[in-house]
C-alpha atoms as a PDB file:
ATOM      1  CA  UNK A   1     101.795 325.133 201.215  1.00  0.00           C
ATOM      2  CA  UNK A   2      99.678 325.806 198.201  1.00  0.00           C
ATOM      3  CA  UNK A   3      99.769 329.951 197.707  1.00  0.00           C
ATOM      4  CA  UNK A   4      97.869 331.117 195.362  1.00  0.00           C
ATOM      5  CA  UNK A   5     100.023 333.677 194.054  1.00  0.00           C
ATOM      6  CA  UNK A   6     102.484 331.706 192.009  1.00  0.00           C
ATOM      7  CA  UNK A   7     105.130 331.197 194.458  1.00  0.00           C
ATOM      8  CA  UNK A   8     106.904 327.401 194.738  1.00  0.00           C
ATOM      9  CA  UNK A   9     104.915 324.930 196.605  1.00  0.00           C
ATOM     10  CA  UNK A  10     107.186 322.785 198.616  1.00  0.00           C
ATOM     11  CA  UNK A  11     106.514 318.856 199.410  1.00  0.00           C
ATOM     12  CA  UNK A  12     108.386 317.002 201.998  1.00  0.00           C
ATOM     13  CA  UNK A  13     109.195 313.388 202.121  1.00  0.00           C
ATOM     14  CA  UNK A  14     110.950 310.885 204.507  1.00  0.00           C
ATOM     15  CA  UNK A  15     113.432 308.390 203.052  1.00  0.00           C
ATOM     16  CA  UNK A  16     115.285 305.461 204.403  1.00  0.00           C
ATOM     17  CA  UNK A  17     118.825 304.895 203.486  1.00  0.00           C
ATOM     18  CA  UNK A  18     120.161 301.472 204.074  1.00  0.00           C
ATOM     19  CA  UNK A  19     123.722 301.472 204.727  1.00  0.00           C
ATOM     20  CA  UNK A  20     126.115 299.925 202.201  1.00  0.00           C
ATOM     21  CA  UNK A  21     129.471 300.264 204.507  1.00  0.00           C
ATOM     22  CA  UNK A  22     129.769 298.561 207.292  1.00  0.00           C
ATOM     23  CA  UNK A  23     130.938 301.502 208.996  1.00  0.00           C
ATOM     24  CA  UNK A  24     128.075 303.402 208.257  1.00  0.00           C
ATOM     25  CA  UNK A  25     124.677 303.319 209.819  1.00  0.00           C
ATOM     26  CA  UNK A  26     120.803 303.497 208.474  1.00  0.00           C
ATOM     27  CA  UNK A  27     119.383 306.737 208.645  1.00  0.00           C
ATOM     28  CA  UNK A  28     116.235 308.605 207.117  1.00  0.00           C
ATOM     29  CA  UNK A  29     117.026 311.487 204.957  1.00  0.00           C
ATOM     30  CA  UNK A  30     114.791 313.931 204.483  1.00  0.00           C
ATOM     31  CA  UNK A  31     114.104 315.397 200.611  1.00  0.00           C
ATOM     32  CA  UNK A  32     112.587 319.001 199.954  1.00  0.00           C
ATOM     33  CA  UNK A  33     110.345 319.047 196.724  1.00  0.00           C
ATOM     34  CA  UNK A  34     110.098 322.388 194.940  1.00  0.00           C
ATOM     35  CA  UNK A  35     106.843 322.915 192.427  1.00  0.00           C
ATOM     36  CA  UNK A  36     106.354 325.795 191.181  1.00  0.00           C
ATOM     37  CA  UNK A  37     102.229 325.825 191.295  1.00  0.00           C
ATOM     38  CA  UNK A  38     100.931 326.706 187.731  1.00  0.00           C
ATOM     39  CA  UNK A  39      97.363 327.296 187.146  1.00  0.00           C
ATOM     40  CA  UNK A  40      97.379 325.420 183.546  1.00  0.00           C
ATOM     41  CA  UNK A  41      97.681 322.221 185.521  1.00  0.00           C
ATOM     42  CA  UNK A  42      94.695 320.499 186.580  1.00  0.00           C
ATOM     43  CA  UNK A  43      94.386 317.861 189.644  1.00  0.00           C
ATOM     44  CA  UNK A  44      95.905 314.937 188.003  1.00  0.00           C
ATOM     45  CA  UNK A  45      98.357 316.594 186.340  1.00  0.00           C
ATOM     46  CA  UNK A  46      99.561 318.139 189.578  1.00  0.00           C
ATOM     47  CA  UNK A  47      99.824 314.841 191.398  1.00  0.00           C
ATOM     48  CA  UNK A  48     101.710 313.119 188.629  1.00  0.00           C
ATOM     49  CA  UNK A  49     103.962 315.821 188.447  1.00  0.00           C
ATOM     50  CA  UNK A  50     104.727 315.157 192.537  1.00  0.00           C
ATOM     51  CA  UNK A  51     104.550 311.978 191.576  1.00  0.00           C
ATOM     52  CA  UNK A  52     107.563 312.412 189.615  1.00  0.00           C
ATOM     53  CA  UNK A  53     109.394 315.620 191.315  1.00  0.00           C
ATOM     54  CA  UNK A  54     109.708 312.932 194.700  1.00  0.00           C
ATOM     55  CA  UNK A  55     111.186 309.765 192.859  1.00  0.00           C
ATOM     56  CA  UNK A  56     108.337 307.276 193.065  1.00  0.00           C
ATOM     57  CA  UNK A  57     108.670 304.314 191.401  1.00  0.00           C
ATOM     58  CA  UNK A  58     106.475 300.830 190.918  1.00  0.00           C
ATOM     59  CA  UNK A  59     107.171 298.540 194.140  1.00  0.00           C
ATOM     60  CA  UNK A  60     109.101 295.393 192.842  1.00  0.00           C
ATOM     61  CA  UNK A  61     108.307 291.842 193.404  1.00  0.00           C
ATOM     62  CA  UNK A  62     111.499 290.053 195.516  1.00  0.00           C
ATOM     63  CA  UNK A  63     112.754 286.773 194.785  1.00  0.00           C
ATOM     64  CA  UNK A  64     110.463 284.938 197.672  1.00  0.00           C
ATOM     65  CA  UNK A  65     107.149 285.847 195.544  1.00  0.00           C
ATOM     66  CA  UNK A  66     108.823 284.221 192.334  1.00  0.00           C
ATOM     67  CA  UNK A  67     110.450 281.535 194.096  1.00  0.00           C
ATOM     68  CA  UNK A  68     106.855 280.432 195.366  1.00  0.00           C
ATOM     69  CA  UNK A  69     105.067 280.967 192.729  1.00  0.00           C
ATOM     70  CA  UNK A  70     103.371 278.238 190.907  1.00  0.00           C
ATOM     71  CA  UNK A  71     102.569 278.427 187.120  1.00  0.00           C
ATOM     72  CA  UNK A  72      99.147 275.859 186.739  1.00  0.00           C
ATOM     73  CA  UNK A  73      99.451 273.035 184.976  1.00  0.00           C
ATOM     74  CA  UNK A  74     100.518 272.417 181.312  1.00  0.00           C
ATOM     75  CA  UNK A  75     101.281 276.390 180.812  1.00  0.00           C
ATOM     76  CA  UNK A  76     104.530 276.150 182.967  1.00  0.00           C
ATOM     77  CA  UNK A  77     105.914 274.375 180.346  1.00  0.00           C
ATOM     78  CA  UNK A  78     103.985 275.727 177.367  1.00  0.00           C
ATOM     79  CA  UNK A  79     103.111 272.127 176.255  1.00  0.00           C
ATOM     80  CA  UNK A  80      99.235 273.698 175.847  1.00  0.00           C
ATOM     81  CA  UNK A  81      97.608 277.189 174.349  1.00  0.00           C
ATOM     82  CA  UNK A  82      94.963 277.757 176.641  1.00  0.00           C
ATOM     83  CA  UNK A  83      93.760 280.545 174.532  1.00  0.00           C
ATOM     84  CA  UNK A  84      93.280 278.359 171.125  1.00  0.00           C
ATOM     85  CA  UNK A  85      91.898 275.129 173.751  1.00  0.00           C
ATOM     86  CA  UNK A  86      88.869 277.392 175.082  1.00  0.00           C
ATOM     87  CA  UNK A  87      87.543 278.446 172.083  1.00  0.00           C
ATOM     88  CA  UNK A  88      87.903 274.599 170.686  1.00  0.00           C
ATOM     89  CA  UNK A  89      86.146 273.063 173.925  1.00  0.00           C
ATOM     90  CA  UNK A  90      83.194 275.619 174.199  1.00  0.00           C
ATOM     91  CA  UNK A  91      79.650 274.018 173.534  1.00  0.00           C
ATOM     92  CA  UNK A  92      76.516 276.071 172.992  1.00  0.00           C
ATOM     93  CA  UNK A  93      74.843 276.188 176.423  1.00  0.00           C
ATOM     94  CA  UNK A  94      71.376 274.907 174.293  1.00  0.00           C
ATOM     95  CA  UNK A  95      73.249 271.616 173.630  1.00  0.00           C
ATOM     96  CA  UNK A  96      73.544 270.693 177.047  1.00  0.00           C
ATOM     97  CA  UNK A  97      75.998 267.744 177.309  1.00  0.00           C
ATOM     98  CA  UNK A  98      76.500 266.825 173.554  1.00  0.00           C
ATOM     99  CA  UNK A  99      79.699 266.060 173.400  1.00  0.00           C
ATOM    100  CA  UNK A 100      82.706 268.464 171.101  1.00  0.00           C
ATOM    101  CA  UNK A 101      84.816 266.607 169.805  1.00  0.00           C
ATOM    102  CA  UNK A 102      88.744 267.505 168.395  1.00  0.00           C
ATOM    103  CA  UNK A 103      90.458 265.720 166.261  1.00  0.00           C
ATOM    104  CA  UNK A 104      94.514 266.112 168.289  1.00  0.00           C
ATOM    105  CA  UNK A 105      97.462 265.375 165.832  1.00  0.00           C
ATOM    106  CA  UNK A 106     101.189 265.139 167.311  1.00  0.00           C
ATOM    107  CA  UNK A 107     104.286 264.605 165.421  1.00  0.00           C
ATOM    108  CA  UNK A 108     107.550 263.338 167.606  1.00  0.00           C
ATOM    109  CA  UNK A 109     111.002 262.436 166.057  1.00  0.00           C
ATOM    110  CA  UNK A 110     109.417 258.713 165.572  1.00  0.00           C
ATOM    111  CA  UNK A 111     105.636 258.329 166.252  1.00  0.00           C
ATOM    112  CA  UNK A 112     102.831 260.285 164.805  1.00  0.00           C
ATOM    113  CA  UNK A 113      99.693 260.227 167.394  1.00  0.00           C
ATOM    114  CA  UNK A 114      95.985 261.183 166.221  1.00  0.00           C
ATOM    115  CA  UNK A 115      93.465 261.029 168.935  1.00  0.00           C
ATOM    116  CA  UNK A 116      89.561 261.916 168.356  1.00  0.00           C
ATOM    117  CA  UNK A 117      89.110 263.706 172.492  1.00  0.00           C
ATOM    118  CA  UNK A 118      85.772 264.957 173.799  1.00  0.00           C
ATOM    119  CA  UNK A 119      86.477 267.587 177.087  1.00  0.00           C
ATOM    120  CA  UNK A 120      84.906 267.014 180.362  1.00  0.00           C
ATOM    121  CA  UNK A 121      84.559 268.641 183.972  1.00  0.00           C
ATOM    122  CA  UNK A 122      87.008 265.967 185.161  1.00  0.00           C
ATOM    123  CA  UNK A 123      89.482 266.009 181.949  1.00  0.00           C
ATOM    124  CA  UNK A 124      89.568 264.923 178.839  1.00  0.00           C
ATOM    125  CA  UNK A 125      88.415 261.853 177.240  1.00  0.00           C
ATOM    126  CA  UNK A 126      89.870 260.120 174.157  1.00  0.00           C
ATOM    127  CA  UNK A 127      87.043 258.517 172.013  1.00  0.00           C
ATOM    128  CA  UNK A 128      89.549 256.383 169.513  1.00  0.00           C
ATOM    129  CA  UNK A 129      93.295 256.827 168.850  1.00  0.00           C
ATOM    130  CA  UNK A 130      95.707 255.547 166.024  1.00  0.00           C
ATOM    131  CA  UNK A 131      99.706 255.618 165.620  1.00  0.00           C
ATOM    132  CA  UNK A 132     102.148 255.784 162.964  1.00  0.00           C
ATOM    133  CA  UNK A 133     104.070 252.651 164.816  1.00  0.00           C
ATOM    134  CA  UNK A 134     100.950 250.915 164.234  1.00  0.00           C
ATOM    135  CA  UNK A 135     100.972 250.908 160.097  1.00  0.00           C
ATOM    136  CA  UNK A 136     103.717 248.650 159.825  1.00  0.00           C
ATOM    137  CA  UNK A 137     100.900 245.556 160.374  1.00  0.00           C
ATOM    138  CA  UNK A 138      99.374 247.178 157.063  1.00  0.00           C
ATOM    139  CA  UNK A 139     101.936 247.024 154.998  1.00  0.00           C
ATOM    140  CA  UNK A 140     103.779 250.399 155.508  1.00  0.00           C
ATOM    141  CA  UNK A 141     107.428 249.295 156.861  1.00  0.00           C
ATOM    142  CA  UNK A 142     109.384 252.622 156.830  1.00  0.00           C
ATOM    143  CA  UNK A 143     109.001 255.971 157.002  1.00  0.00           C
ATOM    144  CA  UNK A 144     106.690 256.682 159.642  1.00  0.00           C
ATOM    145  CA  UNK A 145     106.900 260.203 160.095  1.00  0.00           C
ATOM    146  CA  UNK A 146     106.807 261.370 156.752  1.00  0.00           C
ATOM    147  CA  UNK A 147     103.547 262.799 154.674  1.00  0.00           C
ATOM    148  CA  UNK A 148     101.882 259.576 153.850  1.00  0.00           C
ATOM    149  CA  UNK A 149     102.399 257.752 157.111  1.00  0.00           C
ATOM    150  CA  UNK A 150      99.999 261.047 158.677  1.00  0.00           C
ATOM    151  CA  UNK A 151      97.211 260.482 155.889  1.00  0.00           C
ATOM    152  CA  UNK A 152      97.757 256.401 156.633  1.00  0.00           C
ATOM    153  CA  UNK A 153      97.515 257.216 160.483  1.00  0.00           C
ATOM    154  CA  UNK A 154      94.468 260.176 159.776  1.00  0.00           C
ATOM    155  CA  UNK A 155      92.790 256.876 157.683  1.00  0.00           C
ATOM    156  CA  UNK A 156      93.392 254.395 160.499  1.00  0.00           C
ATOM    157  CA  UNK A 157      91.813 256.477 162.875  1.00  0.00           C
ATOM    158  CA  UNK A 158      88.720 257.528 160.875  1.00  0.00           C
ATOM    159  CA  UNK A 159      88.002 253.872 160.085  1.00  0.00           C
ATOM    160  CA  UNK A 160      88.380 253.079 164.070  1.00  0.00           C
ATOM    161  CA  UNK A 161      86.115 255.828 165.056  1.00  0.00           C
ATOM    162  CA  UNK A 162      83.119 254.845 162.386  1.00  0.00           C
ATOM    163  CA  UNK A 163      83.200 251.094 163.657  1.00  0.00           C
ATOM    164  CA  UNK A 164      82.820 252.050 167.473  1.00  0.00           C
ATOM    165  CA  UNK A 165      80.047 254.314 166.114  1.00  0.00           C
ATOM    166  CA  UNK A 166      78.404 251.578 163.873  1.00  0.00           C
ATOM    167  CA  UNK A 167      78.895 254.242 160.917  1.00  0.00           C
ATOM    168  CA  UNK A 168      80.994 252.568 158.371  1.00  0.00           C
ATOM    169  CA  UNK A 169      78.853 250.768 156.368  1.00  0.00           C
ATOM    170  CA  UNK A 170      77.011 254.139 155.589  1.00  0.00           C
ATOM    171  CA  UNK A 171      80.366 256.041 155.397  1.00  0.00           C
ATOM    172  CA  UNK A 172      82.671 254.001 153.258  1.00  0.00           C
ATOM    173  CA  UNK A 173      84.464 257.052 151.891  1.00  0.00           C
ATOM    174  CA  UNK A 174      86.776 257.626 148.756  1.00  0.00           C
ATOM    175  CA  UNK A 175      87.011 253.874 147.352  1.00  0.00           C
ATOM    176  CA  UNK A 176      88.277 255.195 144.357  1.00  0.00           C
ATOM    177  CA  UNK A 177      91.851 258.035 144.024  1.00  0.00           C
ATOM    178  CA  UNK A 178      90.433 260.341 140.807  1.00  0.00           C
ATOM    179  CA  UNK A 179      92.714 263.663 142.259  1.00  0.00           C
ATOM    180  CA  UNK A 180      89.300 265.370 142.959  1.00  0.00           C
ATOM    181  CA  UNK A 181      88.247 267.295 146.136  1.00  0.00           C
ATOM    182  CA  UNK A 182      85.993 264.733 147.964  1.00  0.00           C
ATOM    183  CA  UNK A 183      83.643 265.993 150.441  1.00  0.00           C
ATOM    184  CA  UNK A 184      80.904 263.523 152.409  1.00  0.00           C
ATOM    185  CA  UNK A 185      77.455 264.076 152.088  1.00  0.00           C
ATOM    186  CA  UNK A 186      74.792 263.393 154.863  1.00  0.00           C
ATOM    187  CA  UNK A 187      72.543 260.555 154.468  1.00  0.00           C
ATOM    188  CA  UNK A 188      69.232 259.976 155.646  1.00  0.00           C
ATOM    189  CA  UNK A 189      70.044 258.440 158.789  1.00  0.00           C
ATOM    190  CA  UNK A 190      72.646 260.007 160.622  1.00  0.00           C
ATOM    191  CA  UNK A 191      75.096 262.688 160.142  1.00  0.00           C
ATOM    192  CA  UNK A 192      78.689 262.286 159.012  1.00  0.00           C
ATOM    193  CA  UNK A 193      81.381 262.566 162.003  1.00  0.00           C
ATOM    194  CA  UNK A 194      82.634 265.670 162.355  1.00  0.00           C
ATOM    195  CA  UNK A 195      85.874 267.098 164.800  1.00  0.00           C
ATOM    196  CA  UNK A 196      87.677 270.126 165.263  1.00  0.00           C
ATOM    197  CA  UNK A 197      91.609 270.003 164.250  1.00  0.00           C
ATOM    198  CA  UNK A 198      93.172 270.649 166.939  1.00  0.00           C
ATOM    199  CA  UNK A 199      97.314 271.465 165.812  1.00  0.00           C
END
């Protein structure tokens, strides 16, 4: 009944009640909503107002749908940000297949891993790899996890990934420690190496 005088407007609506006794049985109750109609409301406002005069609330999600449910992948165990990985793996559409590469860096209790990784339809591919447990065969016996053994293991892998290229006789690097900011310049042949750090 919607008067238009100013007098209540009265919703009805049918509830179930489950019984919690075992002497008691289900029944549907039947609750009387009083509104009093006021002409400052508009359409919306009037329906949220029902809304919220009858007792509504957001249907709930039982335990079967979160017993089933699946999380994909890495993200169930948060091992991967898939936010961060998108933006590092997107290539320009005009580059077509040219690979993007990301330089991957993982410290453990014992090992440090550095991996150069190009992405892929099918997964990912690693391009060249180095470990920490690896520098003891150059000289570096202890401390593998500290800040040297990751510049020594950074080192080992940049001097891997310029021999499979056929780069390092253009790309010899710092031969000499002066304390100064060293950056590589291009030559007139190819490009230096680049990869995205991916932490």
């Amino acid at each position: 009944m919607d008067p238009s005088n100013g007098s209540p407007v009265t919703f009805q609506t049918c509830v179930w009640d489950a019984a919690t006794k075992s002497n008691e049985s289900s029944r549907f109750i039947t609750k009387v909503c009083r509104i009093k109609e006021d002409d400052a409301l508009t359409g919306s406002d009037k329906l949220q107002y029902y809304e919220k005069a009858k007792g509504s609330k957001k249907p709930q999600k039982k335990q079967a749908y979160f017993k089933r449910y699946q999380v994909k992948f890495r993200r169930s165990e948060g091992k991967t940000d898939y936010r961060a990985r998108i933006r590092l793996i997107n290539q320009d559409k005009n580059k077509y297949n040219t690979p993007k590469y990301r330089y991957v860096v993982r410290f453990t209790n014992k090992d440090i891993t550095a991996q150069i990784l190009s992405a892929t339809i099918i997964g990912d591919i690693v391009l060249a790899s180095a470990y920490a447990h690896e520098l003891p065969r150059y000289g570096l016996k202890a401390g593998l996890t500290n800040y040297a053994a990751a510049y020594c293991t950074g080192i080992l892998l940049a001097h891997r990934v310029l021999q499979m290229l056929d780069m390092d006789a253009e790309y010899e690097g710092n031969t000499e420690a002066t304390g100064e900011d060293y950056y590589v310049e291009p030559t007139d042949t190819r490009r230096p190496f680049r990869a995205l750090l991916d932490k």
